[in-house]
Protein backbone atom coordinates (compact mmCIF):
# COMPACT_ATOMS: atom_id res chain seq x y z
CA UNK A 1 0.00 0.00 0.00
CA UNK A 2 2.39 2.46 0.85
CA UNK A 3 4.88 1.70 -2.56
CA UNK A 4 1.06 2.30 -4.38
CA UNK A 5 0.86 5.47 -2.25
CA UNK A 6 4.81 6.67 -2.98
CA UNK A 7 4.02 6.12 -6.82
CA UNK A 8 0.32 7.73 -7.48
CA UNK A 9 2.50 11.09 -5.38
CA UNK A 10 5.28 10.77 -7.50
CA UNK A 11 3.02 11.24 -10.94
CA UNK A 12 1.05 13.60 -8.93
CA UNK A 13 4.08 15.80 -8.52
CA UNK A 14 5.64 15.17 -11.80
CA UNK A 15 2.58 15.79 -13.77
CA UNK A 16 2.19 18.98 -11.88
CA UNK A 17 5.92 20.00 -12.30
CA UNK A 18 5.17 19.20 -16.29
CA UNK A 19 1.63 21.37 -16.32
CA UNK A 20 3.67 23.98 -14.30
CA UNK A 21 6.33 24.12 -16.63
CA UNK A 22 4.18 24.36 -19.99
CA UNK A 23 1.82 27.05 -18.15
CA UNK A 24 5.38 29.28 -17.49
CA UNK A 25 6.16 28.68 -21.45
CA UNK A 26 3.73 29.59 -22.52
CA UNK A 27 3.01 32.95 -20.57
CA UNK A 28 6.40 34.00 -20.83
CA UNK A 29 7.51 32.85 -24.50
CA UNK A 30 8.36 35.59 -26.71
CA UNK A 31 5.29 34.70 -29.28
CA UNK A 32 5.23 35.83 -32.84
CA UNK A 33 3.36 38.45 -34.69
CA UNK A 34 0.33 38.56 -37.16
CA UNK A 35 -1.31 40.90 -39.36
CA UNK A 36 -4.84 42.00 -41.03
CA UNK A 37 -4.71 43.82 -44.00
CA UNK A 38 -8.12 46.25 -45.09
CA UNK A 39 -7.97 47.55 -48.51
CA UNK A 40 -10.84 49.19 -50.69
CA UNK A 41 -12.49 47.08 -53.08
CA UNK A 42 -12.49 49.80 -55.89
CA UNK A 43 -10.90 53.41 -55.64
CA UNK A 44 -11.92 56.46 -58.37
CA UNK A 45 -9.17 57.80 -60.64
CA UNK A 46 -8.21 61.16 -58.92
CA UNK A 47 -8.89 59.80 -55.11
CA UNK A 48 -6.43 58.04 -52.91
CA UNK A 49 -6.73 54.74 -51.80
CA UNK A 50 -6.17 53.98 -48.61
CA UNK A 51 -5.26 50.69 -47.15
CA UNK A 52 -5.44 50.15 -43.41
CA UNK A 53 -2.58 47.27 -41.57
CA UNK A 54 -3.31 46.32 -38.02
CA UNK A 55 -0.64 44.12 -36.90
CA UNK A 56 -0.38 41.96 -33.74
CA UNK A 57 2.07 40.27 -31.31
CA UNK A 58 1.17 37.67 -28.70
CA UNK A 59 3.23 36.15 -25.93
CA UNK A 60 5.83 37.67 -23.12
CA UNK A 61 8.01 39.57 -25.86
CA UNK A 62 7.31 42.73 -24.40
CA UNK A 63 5.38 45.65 -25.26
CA UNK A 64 4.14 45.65 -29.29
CA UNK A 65 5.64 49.57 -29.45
CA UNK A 66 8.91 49.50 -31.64
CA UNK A 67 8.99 45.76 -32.52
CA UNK A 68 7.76 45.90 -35.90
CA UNK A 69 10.29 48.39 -38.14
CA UNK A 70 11.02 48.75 -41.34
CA UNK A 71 7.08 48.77 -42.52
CA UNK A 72 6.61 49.71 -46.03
CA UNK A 73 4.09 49.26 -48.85
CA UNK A 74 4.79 48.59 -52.40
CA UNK A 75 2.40 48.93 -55.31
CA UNK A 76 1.89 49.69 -59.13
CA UNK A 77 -0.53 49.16 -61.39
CA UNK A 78 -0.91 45.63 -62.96
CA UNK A 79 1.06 45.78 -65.79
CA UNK A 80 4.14 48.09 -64.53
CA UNK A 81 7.17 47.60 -64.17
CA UNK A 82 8.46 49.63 -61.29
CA UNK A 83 6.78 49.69 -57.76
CA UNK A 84 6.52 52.71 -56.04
CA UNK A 85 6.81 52.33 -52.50
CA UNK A 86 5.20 54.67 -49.28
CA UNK A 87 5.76 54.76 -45.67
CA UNK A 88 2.52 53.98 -43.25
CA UNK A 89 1.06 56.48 -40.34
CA UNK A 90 0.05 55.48 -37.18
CA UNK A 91 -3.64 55.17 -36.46
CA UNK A 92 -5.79 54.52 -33.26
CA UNK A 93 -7.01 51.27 -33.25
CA UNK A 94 -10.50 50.31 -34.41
CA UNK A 95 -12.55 49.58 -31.59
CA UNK A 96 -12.93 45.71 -32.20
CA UNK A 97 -9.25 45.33 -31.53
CA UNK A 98 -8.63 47.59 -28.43
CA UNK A 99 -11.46 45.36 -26.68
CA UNK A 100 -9.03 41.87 -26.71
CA UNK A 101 -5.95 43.87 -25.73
CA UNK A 102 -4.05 42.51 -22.91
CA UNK A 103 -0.51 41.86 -21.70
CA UNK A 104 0.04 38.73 -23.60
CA UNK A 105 -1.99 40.52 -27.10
CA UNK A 106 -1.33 43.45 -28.51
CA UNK A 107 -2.29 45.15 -31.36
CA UNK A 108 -1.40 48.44 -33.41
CA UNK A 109 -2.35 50.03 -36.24
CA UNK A 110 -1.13 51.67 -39.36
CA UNK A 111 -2.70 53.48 -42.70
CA UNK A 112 -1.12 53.72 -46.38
CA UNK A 113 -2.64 56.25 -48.96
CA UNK A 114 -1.34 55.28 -51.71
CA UNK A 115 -1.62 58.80 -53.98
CA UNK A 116 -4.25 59.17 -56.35
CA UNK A 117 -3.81 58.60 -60.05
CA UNK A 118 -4.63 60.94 -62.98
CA UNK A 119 -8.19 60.96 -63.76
CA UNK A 120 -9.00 58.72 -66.65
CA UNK A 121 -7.11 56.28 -65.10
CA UNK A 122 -7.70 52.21 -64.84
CA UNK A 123 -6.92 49.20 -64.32
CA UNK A 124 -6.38 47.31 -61.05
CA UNK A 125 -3.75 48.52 -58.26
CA UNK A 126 -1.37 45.51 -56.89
CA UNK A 127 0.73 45.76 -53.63
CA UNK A 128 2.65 44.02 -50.68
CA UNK A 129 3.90 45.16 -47.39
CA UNK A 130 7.57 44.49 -46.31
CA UNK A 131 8.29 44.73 -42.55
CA UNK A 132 10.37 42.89 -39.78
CA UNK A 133 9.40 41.61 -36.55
CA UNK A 134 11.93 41.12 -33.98
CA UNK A 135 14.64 41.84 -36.38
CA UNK A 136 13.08 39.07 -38.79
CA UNK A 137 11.84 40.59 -42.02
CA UNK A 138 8.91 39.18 -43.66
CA UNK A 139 6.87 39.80 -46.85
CA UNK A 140 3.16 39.93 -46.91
CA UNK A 141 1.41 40.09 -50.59
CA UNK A 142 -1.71 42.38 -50.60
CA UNK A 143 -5.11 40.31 -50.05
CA UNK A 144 -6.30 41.66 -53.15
CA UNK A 145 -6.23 43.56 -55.85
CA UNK A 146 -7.77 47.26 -55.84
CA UNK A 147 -9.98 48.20 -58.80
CA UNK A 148 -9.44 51.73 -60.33
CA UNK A 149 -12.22 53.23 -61.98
């Protein structure tokens, strides 16, 4: 009885040593990083488009502030050779996001306008959005293409 006893505490312990241990991984890992792109669906010839980026980080990495750099957006029109590339502006989050913010996952959010092109204008704008997270870069192909009318 007692060797039974000495053996159902020993898995006791050690399974509660192993849940312990995961639990501390996974509240204090670094995490990684996401992103939600929101671009028009058509823009007019003469009008920017503008193309909102709300990016995320998750985990104990710290504070989302300053851990994405290098953010830039790249676009032509289909058919072009060169892209032209713009910077993004900070924006307050939309209000969906700041309601799940919490130590462990954070969001912030950004805004292209991409300048408008000459009236008389069409076709269909294509971009991407180069940034780096944690001093990894990454490359993230726009979810679709924008129609100019």
């Amino acid at each position: 009885m007692k060797k039974t006893l000495i053996i159902v505490g020993s898995l006791i312990l050690a399974g509660g040593l192993l849940w312990g241990g995961f639990y501390w991984l996974g509240a204090n890992a670094i995490g990684g990083g996401g992103s939600d792109q929101y671009p028009p669906e058509t823009v007019k010839a003469g009008e920017p488009a503008v193309i909102k980026l709300v990016l995320s980080v998750w985990g104990g990495g710290g504070a989302i502030q300053g851990r994405f750099t290098d953010i830039s957006l790249h676009y032509r029109l289909v058919g072009e050779s060169d892209y032209k590339i713009i910077s993004p502006e900070q924006i307050a989050l939309p209000d969906n996001y700041k309601d799940v913010v919490s130590k462990n996952n954070q969001w912030i959010g950004y805004e292209f306008t991409i300048p408008p092109y000459s009236k008389g204008t069409t076709g269909q704008i294509e971009y991407y959005i180069d940034m780096t997270l944690d001093g990894y870069q990454s490359r993230h192909e726009g979810v679709k293409k924008i129609l100019l009318k």
